[in-house]
PDB file of N, CA and C in Angstrom:
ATOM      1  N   UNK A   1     105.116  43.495 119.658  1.00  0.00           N
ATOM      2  CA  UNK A   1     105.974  44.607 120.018  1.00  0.00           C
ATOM      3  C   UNK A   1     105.151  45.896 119.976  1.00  0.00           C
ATOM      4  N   UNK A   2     105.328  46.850 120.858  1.00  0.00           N
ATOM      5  CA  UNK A   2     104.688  47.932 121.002  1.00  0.00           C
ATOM      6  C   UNK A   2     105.374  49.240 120.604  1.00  0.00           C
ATOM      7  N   UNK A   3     105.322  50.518 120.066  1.00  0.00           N
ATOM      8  CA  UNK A   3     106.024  51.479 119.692  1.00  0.00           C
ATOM      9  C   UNK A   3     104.877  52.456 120.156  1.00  0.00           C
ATOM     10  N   UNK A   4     105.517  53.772 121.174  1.00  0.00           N
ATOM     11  CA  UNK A   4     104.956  54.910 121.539  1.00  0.00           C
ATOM     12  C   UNK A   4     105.349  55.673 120.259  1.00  0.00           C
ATOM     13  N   UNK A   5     103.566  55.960 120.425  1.00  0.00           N
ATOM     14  CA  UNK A   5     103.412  56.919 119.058  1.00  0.00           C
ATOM     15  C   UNK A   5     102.995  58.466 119.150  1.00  0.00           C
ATOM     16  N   UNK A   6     102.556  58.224 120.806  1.00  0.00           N
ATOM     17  CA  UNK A   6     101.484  59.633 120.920  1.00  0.00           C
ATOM     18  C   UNK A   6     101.279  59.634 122.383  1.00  0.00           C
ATOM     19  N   UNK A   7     100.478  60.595 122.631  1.00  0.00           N
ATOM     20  CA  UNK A   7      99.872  60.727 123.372  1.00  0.00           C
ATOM     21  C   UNK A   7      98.634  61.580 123.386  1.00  0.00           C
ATOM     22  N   UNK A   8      97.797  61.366 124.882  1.00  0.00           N
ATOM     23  CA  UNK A   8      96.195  61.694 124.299  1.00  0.00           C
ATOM     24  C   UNK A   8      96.409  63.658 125.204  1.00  0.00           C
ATOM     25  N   UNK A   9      95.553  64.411 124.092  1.00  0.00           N
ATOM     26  CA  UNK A   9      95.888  65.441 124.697  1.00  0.00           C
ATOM     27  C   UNK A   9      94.355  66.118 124.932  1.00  0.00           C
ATOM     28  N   UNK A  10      93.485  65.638 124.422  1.00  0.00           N
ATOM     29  CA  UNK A  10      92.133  65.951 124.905  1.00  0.00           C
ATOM     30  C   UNK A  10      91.207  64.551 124.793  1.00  0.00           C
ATOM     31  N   UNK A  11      90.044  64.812 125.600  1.00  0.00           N
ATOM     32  CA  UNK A  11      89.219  63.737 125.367  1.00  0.00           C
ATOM     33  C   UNK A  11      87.803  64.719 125.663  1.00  0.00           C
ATOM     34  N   UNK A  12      86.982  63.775 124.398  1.00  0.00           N
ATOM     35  CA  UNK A  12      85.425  64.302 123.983  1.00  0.00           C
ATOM     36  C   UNK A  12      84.526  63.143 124.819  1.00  0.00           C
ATOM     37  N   UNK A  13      84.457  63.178 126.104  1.00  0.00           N
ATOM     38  CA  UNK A  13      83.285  62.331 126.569  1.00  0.00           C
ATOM     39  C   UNK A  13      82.003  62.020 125.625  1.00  0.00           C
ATOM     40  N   UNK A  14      81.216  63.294 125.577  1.00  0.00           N
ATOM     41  CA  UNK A  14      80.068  62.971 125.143  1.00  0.00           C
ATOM     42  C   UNK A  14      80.079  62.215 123.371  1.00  0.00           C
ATOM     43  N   UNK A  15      81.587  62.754 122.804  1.00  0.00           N
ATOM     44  CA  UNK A  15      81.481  62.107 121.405  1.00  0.00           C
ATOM     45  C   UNK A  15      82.168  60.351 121.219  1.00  0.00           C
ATOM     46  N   UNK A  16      82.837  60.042 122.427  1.00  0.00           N
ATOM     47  CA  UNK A  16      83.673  59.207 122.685  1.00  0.00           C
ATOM     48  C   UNK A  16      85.291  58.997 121.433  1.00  0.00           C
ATOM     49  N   UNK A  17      85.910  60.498 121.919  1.00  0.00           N
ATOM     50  CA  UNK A  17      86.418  60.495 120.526  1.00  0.00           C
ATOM     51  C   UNK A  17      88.069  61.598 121.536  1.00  0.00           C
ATOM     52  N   UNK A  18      89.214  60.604 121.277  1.00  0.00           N
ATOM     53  CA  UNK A  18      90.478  61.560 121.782  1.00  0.00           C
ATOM     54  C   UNK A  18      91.360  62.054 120.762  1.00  0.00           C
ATOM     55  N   UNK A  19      91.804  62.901 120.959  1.00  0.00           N
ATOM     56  CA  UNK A  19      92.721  64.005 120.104  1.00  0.00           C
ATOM     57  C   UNK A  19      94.121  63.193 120.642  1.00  0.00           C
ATOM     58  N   UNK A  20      95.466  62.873 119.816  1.00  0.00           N
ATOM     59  CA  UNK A  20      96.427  62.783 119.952  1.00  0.00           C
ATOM     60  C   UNK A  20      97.287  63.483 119.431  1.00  0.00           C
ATOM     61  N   UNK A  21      98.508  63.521 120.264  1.00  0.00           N
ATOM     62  CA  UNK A  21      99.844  64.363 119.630  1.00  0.00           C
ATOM     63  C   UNK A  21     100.315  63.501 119.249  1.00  0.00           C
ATOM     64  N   UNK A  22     101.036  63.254 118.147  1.00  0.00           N
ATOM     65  CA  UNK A  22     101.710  62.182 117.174  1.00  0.00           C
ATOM     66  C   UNK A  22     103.023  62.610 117.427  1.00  0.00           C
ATOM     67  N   UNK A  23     104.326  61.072 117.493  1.00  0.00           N
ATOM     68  CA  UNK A  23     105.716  61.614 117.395  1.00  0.00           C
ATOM     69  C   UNK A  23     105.783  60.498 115.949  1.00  0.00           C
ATOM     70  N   UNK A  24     104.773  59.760 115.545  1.00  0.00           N
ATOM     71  CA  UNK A  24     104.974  58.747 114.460  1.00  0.00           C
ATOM     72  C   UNK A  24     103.756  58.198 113.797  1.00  0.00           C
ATOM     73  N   UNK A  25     104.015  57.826 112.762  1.00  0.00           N
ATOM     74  CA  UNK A  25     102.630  58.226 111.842  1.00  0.00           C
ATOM     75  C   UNK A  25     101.776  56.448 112.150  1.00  0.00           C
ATOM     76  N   UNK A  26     100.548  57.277 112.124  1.00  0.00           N
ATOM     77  CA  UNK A  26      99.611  55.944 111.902  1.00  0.00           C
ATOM     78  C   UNK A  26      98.283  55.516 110.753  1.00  0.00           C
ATOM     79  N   UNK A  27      97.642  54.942 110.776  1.00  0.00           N
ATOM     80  CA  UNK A  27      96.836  54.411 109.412  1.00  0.00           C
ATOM     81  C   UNK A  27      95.651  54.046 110.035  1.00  0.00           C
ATOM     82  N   UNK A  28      94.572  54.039 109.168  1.00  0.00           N
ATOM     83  CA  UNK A  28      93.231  53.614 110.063  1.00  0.00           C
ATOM     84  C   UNK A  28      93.743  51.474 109.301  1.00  0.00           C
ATOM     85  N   UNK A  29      93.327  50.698 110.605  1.00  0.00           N
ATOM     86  CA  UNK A  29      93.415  49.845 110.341  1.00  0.00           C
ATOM     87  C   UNK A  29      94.764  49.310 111.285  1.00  0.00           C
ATOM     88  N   UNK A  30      95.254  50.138 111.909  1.00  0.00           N
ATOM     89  CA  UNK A  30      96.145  49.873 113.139  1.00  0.00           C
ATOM     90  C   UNK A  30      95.844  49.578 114.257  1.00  0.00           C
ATOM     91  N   UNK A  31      96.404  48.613 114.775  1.00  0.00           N
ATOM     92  CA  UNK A  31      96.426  47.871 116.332  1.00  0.00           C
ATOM     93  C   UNK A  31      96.797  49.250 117.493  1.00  0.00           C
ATOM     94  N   UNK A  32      96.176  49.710 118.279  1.00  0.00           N
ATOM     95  CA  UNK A  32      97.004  51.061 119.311  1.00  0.00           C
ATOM     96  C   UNK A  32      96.443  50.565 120.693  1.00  0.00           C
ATOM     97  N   UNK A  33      97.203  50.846 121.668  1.00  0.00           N
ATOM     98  CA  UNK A  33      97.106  50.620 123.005  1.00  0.00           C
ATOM     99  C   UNK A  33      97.165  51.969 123.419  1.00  0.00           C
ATOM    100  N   UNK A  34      96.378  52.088 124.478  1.00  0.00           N
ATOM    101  CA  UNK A  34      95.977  53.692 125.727  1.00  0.00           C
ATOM    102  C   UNK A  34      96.385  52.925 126.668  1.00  0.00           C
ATOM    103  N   UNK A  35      97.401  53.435 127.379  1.00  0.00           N
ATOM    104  CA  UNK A  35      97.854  53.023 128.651  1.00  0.00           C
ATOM    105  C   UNK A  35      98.367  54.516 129.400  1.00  0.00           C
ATOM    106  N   UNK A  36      97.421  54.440 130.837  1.00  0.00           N
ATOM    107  CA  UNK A  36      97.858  55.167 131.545  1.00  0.00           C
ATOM    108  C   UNK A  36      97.837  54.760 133.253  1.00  0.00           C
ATOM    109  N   UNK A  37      97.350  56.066 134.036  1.00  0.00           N
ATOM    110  CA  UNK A  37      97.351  55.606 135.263  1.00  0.00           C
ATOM    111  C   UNK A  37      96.275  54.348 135.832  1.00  0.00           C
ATOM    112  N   UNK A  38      95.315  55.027 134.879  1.00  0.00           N
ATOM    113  CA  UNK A  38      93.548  54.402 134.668  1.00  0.00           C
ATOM    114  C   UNK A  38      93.112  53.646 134.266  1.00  0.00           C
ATOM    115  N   UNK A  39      94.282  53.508 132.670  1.00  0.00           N
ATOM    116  CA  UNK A  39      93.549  53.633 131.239  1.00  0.00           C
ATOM    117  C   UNK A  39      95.021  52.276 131.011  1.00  0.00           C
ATOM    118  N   UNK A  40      94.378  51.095 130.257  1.00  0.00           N
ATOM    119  CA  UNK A  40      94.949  50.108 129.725  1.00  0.00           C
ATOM    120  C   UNK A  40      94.035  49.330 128.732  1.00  0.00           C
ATOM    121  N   UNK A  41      93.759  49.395 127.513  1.00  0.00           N
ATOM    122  CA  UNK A  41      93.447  49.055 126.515  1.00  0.00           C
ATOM    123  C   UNK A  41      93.869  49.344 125.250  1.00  0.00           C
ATOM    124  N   UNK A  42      93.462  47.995 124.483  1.00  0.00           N
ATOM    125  CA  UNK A  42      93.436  48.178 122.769  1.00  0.00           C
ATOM    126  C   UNK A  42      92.620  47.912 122.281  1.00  0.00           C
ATOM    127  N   UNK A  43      92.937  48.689 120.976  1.00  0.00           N
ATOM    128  CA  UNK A  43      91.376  48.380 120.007  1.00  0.00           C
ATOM    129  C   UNK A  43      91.962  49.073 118.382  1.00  0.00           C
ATOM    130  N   UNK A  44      91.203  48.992 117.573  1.00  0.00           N
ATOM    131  CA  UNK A  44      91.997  48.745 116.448  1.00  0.00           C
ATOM    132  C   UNK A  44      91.493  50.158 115.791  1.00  0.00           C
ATOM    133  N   UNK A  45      92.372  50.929 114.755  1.00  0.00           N
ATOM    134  CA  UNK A  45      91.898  52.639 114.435  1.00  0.00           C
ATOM    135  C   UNK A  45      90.523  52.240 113.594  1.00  0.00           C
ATOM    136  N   UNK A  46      89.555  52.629 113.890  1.00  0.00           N
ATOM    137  CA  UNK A  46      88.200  52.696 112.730  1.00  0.00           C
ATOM    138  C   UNK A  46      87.646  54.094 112.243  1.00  0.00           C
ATOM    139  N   UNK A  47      88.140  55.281 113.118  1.00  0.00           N
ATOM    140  CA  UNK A  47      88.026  56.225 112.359  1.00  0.00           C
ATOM    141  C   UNK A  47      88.835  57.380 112.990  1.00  0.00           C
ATOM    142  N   UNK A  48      89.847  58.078 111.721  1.00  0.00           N
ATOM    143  CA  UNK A  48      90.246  59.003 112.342  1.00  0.00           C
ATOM    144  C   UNK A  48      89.878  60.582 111.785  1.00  0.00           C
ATOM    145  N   UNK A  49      90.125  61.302 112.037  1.00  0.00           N
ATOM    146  CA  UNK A  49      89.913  62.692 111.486  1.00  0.00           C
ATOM    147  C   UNK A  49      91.191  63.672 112.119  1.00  0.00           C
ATOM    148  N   UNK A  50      91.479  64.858 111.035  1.00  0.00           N
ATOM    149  CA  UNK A  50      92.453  65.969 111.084  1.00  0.00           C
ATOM    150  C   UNK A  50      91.431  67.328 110.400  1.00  0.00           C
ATOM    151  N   UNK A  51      92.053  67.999 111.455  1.00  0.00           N
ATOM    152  CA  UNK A  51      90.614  69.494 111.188  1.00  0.00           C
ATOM    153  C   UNK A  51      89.156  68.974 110.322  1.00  0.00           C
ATOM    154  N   UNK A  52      88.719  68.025 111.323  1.00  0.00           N
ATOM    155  CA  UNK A  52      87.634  67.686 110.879  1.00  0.00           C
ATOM    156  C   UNK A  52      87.202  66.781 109.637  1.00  0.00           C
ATOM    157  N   UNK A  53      87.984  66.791 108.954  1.00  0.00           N
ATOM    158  CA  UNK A  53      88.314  65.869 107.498  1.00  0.00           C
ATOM    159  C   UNK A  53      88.448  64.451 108.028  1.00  0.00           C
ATOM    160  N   UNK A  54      88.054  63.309 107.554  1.00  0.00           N
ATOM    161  CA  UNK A  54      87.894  61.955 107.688  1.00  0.00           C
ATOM    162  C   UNK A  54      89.363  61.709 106.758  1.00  0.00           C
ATOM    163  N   UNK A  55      90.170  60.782 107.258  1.00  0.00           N
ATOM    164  CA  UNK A  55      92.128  60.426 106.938  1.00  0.00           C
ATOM    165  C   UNK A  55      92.376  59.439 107.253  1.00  0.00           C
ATOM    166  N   UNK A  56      93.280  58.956 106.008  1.00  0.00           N
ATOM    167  CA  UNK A  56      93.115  57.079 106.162  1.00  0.00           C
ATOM    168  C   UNK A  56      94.361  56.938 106.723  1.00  0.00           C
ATOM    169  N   UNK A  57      95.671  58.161 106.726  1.00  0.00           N
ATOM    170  CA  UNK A  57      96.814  57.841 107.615  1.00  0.00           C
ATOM    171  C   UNK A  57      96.987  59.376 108.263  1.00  0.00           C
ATOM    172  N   UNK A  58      98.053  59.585 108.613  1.00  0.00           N
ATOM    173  CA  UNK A  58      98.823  60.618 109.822  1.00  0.00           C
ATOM    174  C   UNK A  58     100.391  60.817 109.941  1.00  0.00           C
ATOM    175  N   UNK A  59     100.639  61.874 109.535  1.00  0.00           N
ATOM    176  CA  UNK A  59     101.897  61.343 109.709  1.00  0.00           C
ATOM    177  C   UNK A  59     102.678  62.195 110.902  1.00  0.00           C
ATOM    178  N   UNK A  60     103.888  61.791 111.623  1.00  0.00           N
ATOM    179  CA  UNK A  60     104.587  62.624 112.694  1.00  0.00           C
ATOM    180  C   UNK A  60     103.917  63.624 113.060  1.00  0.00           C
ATOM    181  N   UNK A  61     103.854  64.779 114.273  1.00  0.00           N
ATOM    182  CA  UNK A  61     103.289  65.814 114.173  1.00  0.00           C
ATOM    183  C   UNK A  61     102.444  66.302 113.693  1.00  0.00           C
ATOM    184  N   UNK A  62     101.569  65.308 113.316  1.00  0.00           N
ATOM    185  CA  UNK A  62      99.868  65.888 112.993  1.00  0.00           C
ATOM    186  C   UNK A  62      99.372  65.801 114.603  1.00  0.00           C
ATOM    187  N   UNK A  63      98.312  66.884 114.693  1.00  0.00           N
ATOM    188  CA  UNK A  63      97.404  66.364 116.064  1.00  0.00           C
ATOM    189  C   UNK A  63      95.735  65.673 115.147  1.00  0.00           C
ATOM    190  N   UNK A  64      95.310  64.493 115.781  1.00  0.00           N
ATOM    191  CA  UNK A  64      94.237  63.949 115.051  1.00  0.00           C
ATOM    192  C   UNK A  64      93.757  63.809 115.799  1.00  0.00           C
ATOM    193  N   UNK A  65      92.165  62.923 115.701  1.00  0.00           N
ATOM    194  CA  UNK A  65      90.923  62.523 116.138  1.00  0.00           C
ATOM    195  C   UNK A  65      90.880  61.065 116.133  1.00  0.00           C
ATOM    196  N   UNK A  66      90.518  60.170 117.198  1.00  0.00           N
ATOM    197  CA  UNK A  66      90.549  58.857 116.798  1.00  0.00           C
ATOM    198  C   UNK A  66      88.846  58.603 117.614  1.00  0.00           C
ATOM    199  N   UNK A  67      88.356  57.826 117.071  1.00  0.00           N
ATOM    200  CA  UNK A  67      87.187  57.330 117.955  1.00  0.00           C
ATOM    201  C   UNK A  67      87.908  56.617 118.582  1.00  0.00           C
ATOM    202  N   UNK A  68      87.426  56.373 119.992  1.00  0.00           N
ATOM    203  CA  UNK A  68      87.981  55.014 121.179  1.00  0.00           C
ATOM    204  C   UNK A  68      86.422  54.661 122.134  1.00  0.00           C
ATOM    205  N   UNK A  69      86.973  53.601 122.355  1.00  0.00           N
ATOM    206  CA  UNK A  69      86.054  52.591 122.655  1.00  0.00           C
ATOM    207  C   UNK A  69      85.532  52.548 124.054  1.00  0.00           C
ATOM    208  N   UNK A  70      86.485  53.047 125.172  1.00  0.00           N
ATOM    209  CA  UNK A  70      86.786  53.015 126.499  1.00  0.00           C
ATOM    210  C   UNK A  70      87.192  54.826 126.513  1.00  0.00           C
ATOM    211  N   UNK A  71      87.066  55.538 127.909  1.00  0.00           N
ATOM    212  CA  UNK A  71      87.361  56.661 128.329  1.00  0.00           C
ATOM    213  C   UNK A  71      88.682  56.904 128.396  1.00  0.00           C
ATOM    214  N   UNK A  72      89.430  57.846 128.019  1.00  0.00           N
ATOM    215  CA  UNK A  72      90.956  57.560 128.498  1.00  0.00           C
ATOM    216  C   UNK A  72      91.018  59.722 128.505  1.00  0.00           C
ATOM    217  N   UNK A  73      91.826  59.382 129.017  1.00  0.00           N
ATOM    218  CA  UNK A  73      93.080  60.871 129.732  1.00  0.00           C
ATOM    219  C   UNK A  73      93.974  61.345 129.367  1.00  0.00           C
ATOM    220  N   UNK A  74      93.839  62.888 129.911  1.00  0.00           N
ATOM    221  CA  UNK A  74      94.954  63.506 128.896  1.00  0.00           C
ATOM    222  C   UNK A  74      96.377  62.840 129.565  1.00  0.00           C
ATOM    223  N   UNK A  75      97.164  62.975 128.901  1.00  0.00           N
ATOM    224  CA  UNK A  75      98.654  62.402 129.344  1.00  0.00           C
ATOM    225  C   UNK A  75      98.859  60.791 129.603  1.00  0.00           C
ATOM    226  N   UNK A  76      97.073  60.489 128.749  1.00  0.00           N
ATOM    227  CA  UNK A  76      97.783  58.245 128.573  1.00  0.00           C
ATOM    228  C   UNK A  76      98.449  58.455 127.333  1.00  0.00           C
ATOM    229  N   UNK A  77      99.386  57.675 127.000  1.00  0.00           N
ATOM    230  CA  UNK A  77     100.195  57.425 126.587  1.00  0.00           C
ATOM    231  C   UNK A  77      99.487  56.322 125.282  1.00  0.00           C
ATOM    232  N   UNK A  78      99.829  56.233 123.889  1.00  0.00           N
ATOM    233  CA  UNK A  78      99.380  55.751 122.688  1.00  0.00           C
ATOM    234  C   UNK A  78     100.751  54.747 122.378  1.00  0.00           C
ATOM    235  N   UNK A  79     100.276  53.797 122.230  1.00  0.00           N
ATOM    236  CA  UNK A  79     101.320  53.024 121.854  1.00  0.00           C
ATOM    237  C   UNK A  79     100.607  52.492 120.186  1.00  0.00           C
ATOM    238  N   UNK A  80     101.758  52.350 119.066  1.00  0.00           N
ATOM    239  CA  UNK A  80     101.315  50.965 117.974  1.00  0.00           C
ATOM    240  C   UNK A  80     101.665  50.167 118.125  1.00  0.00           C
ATOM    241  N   UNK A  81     100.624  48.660 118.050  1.00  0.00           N
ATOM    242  CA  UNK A  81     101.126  47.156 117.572  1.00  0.00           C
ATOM    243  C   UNK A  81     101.939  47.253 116.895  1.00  0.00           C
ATOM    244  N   UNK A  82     102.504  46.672 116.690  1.00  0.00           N
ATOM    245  CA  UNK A  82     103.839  45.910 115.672  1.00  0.00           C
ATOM    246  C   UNK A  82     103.248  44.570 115.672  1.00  0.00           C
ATOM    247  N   UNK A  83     102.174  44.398 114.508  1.00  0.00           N
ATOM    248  CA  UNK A  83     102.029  42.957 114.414  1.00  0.00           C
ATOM    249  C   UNK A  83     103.292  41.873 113.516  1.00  0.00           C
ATOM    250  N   UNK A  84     103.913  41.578 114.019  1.00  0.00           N
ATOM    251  CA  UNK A  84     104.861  40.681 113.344  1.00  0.00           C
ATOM    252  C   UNK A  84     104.528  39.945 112.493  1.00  0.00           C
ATOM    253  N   UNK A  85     104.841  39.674 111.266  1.00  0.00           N
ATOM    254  CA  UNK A  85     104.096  38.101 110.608  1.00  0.00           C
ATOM    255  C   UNK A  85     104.422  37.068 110.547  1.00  0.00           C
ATOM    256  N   UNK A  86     104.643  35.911 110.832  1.00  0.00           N
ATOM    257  CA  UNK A  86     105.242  34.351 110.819  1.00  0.00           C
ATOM    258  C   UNK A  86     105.733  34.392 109.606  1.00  0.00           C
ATOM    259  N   UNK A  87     106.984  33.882 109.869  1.00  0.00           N
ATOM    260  CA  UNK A  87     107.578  33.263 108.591  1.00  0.00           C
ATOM    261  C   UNK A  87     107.139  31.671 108.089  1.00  0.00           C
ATOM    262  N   UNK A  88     107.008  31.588 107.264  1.00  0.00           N
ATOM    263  CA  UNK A  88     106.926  30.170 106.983  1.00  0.00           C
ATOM    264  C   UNK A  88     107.916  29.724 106.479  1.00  0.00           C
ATOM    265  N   UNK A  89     107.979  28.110 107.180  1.00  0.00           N
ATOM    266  CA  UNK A  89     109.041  27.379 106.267  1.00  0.00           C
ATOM    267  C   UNK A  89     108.840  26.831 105.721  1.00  0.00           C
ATOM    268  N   UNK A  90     108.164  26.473 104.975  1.00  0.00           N
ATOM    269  CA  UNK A  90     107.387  25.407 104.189  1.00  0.00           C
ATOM    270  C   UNK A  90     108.214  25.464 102.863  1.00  0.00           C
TER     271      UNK A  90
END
């Protein structure tokens, strides 16, 4: 399951690194998808930053820093995984 969290409101080519507007908080160690006109990938948070400070979460209405892996655009759209976990019946 996917949940829009953000969106990208700048991108640092030369650092490979996008700024998001947050409507919901995230954690380094999260599943996120960039989907736009261009732009369709995931990859998992490995580092984020807020005014420059290195931050292990985010919450609503922060604007942050994420490294990304692939180029993406202002106005793609940030989605979070919702990794579900199996129940067991055992």
């Amino acid at each position: 399951m996917e949940v829009e969290i953000g969106k990208v409101t700048h991108y640092y080519n030369h650092l490979g690194v996008a700024v998001l507007e947050l409507v919901d908080g995230l954690k380094l160690g999260d599943k996120i998808r960039f989907y736009g006109h261009s732009t369709d990938f995931t990859q998992r948070v490995t580092s984020m930053e807020v005014d420059h400070h290195t931050v292990l979460w985010v919450k609503p209405g922060d604007n942050m820093a994420v490294k990304v892996i692939q180029p993406v655009h202002v106005h793609d759209k940030v989605y979070r995984i919702v990794e579900e976990e199996l129940e067991s019946t055992a």
